[in-house]
C-alpha atoms as a PDB file:
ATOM      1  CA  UNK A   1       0.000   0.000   0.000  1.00  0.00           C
ATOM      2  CA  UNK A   2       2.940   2.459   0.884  1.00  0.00           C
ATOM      3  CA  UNK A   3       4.836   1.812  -2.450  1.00  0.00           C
ATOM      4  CA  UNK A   4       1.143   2.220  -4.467  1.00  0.00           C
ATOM      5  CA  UNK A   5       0.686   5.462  -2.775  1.00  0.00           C
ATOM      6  CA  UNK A   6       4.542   6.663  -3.335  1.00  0.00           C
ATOM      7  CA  UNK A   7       3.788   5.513  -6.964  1.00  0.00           C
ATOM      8  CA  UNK A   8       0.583   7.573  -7.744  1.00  0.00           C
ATOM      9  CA  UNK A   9       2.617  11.059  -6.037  1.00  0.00           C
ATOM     10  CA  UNK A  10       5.530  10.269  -8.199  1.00  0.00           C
ATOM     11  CA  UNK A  11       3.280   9.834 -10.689  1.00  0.00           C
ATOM     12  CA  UNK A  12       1.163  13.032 -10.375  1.00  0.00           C
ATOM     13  CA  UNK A  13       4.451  15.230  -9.394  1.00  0.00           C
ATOM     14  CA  UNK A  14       6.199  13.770 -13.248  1.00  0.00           C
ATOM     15  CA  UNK A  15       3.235  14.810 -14.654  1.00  0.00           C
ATOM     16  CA  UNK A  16       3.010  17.926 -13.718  1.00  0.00           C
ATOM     17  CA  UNK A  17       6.947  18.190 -14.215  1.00  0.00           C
ATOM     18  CA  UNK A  18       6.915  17.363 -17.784  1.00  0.00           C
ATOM     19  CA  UNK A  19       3.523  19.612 -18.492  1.00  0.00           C
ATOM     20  CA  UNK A  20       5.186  22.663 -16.975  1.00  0.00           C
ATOM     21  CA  UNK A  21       8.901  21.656 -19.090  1.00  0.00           C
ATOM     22  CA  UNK A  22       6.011  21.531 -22.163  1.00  0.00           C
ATOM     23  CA  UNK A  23       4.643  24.629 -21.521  1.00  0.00           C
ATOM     24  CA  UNK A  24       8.153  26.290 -21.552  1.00  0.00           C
ATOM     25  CA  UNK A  25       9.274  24.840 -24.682  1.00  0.00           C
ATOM     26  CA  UNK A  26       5.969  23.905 -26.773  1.00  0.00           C
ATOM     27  CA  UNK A  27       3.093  25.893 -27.567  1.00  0.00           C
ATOM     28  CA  UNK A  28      -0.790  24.995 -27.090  1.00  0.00           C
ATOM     29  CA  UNK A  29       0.493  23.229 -23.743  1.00  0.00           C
ATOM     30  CA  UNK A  30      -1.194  24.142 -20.368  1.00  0.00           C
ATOM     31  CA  UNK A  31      -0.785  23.182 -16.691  1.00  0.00           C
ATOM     32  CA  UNK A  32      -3.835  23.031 -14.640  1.00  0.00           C
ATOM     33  CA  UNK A  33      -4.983  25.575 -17.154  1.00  0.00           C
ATOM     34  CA  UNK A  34      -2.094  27.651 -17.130  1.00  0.00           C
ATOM     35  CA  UNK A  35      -0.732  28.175 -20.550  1.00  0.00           C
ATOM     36  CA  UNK A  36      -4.327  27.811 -21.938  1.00  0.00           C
ATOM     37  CA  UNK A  37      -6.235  31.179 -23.026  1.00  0.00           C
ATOM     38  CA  UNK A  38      -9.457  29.372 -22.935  1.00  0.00           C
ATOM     39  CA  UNK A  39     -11.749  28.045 -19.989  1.00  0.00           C
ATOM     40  CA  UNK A  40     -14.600  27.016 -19.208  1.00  0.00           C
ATOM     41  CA  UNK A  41     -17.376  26.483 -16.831  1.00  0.00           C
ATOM     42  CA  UNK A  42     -20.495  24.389 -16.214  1.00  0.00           C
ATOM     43  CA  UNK A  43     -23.375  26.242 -14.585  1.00  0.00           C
ATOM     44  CA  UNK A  44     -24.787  23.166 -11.901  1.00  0.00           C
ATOM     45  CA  UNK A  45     -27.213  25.219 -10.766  1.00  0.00           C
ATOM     46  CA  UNK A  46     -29.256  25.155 -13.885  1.00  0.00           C
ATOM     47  CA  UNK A  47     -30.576  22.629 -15.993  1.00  0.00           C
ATOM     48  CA  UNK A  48     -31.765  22.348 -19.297  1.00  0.00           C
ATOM     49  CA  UNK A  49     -32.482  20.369 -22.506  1.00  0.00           C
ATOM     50  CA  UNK A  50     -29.905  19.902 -25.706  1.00  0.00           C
ATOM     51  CA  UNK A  51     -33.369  19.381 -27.492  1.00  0.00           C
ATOM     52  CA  UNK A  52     -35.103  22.756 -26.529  1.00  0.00           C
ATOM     53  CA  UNK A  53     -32.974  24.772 -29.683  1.00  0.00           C
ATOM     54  CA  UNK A  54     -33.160  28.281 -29.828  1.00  0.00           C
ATOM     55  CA  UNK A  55     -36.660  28.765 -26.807  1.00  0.00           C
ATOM     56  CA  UNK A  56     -33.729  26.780 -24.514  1.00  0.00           C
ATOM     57  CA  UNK A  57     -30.931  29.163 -24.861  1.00  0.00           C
ATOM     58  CA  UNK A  58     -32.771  32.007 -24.432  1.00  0.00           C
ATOM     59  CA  UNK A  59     -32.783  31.495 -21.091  1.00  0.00           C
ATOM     60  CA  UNK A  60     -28.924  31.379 -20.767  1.00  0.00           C
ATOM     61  CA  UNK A  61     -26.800  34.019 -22.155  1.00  0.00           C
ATOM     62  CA  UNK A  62     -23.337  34.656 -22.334  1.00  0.00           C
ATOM     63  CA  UNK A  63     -21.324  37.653 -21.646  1.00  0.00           C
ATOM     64  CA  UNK A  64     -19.621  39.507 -23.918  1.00  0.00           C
ATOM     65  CA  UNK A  65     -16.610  37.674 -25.756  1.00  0.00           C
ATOM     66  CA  UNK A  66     -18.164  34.275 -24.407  1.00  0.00           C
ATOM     67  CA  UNK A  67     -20.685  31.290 -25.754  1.00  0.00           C
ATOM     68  CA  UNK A  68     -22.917  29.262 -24.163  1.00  0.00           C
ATOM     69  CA  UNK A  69     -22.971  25.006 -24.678  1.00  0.00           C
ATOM     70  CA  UNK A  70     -26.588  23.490 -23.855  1.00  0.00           C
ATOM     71  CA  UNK A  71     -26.169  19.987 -22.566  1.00  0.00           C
ATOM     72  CA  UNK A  72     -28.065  18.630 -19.120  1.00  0.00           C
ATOM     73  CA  UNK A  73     -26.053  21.909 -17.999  1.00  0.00           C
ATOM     74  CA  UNK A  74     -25.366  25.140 -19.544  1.00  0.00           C
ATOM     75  CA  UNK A  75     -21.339  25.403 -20.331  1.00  0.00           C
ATOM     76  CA  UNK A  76     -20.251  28.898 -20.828  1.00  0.00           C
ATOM     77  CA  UNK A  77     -16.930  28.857 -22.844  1.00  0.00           C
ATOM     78  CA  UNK A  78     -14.590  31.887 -23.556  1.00  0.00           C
ATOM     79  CA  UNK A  79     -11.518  31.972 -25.928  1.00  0.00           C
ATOM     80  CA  UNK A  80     -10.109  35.053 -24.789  1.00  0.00           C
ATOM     81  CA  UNK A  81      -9.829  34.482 -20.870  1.00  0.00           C
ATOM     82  CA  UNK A  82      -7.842  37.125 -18.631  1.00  0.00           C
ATOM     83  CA  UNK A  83      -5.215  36.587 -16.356  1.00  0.00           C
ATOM     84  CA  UNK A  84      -7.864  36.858 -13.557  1.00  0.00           C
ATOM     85  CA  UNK A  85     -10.177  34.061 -15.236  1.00  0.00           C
ATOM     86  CA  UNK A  86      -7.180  31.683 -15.656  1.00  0.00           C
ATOM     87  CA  UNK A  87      -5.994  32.277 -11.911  1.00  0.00           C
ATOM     88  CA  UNK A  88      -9.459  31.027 -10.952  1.00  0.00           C
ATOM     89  CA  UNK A  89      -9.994  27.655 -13.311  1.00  0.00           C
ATOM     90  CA  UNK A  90      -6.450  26.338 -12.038  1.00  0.00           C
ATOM     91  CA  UNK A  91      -7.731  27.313  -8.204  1.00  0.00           C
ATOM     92  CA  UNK A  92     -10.584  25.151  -9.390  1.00  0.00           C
ATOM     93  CA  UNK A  93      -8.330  22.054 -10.292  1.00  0.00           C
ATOM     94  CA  UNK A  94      -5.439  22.476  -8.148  1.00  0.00           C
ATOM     95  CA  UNK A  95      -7.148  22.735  -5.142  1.00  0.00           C
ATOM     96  CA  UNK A  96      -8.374  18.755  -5.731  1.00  0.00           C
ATOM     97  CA  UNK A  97      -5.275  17.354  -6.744  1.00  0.00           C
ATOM     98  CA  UNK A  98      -3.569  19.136  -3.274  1.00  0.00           C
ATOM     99  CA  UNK A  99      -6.198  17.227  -1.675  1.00  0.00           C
ATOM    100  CA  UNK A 100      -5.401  14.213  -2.789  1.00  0.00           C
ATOM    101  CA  UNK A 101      -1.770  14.662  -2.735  1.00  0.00           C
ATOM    102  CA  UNK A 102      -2.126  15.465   0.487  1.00  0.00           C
ATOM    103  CA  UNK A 103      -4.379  12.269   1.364  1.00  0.00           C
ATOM    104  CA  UNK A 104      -1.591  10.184  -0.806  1.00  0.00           C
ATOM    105  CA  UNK A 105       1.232  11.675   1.777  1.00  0.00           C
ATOM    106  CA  UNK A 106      -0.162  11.202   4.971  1.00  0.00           C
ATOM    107  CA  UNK A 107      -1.249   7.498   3.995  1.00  0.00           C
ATOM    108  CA  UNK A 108       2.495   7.014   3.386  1.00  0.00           C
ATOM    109  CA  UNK A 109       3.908   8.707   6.749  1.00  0.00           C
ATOM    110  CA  UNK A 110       1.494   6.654   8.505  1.00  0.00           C
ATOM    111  CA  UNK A 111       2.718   3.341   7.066  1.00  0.00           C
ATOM    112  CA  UNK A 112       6.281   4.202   7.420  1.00  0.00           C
ATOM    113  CA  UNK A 113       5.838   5.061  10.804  1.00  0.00           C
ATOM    114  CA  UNK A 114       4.030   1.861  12.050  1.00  0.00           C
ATOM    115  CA  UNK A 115       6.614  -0.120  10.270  1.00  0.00           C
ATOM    116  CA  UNK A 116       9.544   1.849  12.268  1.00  0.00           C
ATOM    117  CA  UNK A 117       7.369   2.012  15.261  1.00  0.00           C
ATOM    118  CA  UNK A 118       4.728  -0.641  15.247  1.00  0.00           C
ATOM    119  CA  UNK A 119       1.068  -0.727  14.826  1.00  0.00           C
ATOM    120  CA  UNK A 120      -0.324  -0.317  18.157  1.00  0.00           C
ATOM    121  CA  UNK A 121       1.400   2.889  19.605  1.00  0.00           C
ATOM    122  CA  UNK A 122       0.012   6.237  20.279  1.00  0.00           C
ATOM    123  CA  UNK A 123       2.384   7.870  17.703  1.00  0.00           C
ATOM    124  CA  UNK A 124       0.462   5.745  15.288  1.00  0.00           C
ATOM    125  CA  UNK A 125      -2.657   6.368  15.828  1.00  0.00           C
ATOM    126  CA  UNK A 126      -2.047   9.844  16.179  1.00  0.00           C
ATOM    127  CA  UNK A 127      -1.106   9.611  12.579  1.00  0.00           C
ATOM    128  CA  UNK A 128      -4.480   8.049  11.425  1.00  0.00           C
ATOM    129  CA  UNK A 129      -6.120  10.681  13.459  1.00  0.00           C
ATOM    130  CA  UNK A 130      -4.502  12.925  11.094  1.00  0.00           C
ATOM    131  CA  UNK A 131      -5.418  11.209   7.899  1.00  0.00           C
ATOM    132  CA  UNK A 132      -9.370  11.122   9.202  1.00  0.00           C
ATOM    133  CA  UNK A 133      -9.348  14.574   9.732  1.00  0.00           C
ATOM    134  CA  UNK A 134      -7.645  15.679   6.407  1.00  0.00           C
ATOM    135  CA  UNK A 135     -10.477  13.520   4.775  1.00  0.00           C
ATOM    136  CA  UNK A 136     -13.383  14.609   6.630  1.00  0.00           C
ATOM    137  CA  UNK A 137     -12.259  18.654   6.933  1.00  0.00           C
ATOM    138  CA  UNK A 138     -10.075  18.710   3.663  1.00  0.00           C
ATOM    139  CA  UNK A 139     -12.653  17.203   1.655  1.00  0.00           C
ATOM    140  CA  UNK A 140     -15.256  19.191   2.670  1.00  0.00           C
ATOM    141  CA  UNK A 141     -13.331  22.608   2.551  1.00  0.00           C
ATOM    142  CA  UNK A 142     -11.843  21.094  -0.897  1.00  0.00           C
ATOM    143  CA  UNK A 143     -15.690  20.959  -2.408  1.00  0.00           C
ATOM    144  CA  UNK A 144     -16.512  24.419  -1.574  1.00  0.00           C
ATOM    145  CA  UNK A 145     -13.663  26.007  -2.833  1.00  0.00           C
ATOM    146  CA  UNK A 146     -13.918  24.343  -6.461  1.00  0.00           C
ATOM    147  CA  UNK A 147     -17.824  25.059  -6.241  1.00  0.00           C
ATOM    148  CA  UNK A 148     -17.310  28.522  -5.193  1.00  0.00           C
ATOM    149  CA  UNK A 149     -14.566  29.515  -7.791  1.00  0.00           C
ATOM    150  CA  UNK A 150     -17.058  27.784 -10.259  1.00  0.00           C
ATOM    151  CA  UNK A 151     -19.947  30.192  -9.557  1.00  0.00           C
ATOM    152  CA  UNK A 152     -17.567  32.829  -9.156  1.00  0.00           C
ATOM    153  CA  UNK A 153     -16.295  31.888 -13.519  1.00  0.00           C
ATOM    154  CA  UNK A 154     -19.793  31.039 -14.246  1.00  0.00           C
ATOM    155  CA  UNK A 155     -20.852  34.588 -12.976  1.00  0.00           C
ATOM    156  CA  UNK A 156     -17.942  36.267 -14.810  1.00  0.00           C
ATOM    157  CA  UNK A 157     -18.881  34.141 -18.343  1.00  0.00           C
ATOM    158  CA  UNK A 158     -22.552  34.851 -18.441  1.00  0.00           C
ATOM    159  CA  UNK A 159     -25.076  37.401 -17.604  1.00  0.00           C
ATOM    160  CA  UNK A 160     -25.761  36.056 -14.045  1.00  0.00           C
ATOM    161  CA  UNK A 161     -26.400  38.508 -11.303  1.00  0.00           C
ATOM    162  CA  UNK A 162     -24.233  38.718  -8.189  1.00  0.00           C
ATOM    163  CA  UNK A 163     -27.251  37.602  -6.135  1.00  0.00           C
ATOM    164  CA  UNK A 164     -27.317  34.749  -8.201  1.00  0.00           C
ATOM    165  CA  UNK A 165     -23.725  33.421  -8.249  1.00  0.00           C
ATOM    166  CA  UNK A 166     -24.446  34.249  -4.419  1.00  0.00           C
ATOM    167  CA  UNK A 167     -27.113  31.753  -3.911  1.00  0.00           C
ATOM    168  CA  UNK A 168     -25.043  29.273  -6.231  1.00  0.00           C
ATOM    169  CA  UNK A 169     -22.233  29.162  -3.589  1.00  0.00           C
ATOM    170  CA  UNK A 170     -24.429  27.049  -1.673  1.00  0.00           C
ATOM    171  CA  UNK A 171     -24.822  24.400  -4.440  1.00  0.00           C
ATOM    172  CA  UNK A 172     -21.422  22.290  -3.634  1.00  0.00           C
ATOM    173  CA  UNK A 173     -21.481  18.484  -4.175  1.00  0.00           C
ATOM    174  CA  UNK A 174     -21.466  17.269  -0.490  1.00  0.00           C
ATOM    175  CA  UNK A 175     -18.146  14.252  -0.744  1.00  0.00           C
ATOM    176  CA  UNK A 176     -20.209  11.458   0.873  1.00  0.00           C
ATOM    177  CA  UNK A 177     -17.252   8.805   0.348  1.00  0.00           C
ATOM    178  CA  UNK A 178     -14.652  10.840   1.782  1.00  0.00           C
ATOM    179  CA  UNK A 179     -16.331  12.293   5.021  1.00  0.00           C
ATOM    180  CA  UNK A 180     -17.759   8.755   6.076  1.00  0.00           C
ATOM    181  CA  UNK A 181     -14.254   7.122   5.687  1.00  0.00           C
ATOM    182  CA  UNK A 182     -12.640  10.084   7.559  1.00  0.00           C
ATOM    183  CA  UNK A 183     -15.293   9.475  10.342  1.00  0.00           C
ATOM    184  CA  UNK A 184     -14.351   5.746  10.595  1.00  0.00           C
ATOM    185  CA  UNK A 185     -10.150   6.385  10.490  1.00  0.00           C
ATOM    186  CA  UNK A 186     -10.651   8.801  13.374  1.00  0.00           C
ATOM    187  CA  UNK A 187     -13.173   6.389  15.349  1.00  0.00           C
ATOM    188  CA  UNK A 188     -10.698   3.608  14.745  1.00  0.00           C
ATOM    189  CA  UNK A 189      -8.075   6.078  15.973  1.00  0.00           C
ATOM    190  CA  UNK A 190      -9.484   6.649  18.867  1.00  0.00           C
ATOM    191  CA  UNK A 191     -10.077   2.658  19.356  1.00  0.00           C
ATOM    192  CA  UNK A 192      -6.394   2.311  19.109  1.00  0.00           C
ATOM    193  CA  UNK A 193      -5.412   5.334  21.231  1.00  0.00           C
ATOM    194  CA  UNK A 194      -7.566   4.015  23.887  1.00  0.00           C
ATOM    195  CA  UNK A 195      -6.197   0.198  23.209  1.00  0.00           C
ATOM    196  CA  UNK A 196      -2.606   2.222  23.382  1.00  0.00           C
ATOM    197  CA  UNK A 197      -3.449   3.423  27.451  1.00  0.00           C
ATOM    198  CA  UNK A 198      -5.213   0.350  28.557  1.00  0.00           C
ATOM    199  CA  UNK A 199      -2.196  -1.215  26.994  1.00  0.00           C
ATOM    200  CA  UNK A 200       0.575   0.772  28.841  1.00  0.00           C
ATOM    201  CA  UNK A 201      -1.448   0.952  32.382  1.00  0.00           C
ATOM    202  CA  UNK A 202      -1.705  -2.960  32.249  1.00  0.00           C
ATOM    203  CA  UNK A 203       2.230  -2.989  31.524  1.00  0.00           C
ATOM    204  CA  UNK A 204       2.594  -0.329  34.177  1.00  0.00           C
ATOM    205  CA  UNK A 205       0.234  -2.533  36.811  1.00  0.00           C
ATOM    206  CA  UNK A 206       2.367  -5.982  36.354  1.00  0.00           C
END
């Protein structure tokens, strides 16, 4: 499991190495949409039908310089994206892959240090405490950052209000999966930091 998870980081960090030596050397090559003059954004908010022609888009219109995709969900595209546009859709992508990087690190400190340490110690389990709470808070906060920067491009690409991006803010996709296995790493971590004391005051009684 530790060599998978040092795998996938090297992995990611080459990847991101050789799109960033690209970018310096090649044209059309972008990193996490740097390098790209061109972004877009799906508006999750709304829904609509590919089917509905011209009475559908009517309903959705782009700002100036931009274009509007019907699918299940509007896409508002631009060509011509400013520096400030660009900042935001690689906030939007590099804000997940941190995440997981992160998730991929901690995994790998905590294996390490049960192999140098053992399995049932308090330094251990105060490592899986860690992980549980990076999944359950840094999930969570990782969700509604890409959802917020999304309404925020979504806003800028069409002719949304600001109360409306507003009351998109609160339209993040909630990560199920991630929050109810950091809930059961930190209950097991508890298990095994109370295992740890019953452990050392049964040593300490005999």
């Amino acid at each position: 499991m530790s060599t998978t998870a040092r795998m996938l980081v090297k992995l990611m960090v080459a990847l991101l190495a050789l799109g960033v030596i690209g970018m310096l050397f090649a044209d059309n090559v972008s990193v996490l949409g740097i390098g790209d003059a061109s972004v877009c954004a799906t508006d999750t908010a709304a829904t609509t039908s590919a089917d509905s022609g011209a009475e559908s888009s009517s309903g959705f219109k782009p700002a100036p310089g931009a274009e509007v995709i019907l699918d299940a969900h509007p896409k508002y595209c631009t060509q011509d994206a400013g520096v400030v546009l660009n900042l935001l859709d690689t906030t939007s992508r590099l804000v997940p892959l941190a995440f997981t990087i992160g998730a991929l690190l901690l995994v790998i400190r905590l294996i390490k240090g049960a192999e140098r340490e053992g399995l049932y110690t308090a330094q251990t389990a105060g490592r899986l405490r860690g992980l549980g709470w990076w999944l359950l808070v840094g999930s969570v906060l990782s969700a509604m950052v890409t959802s917020v920067v999304e309404r925020v491009v979504v806003s800028a690409l069409s002719d949304e209000s600001g109360l409306q991006a507003l009351w998109g803010l609160l339209l993040w996709d909630v990560p199920f999966m991630a929050i109810l296995t950091g809930i059961g790493i930190l209950s097991f971590a508890r298990i095994m930091r109370i295992g740890c004391t019953m452990r050392e005051d049964l040593e300490g009684t005999v």
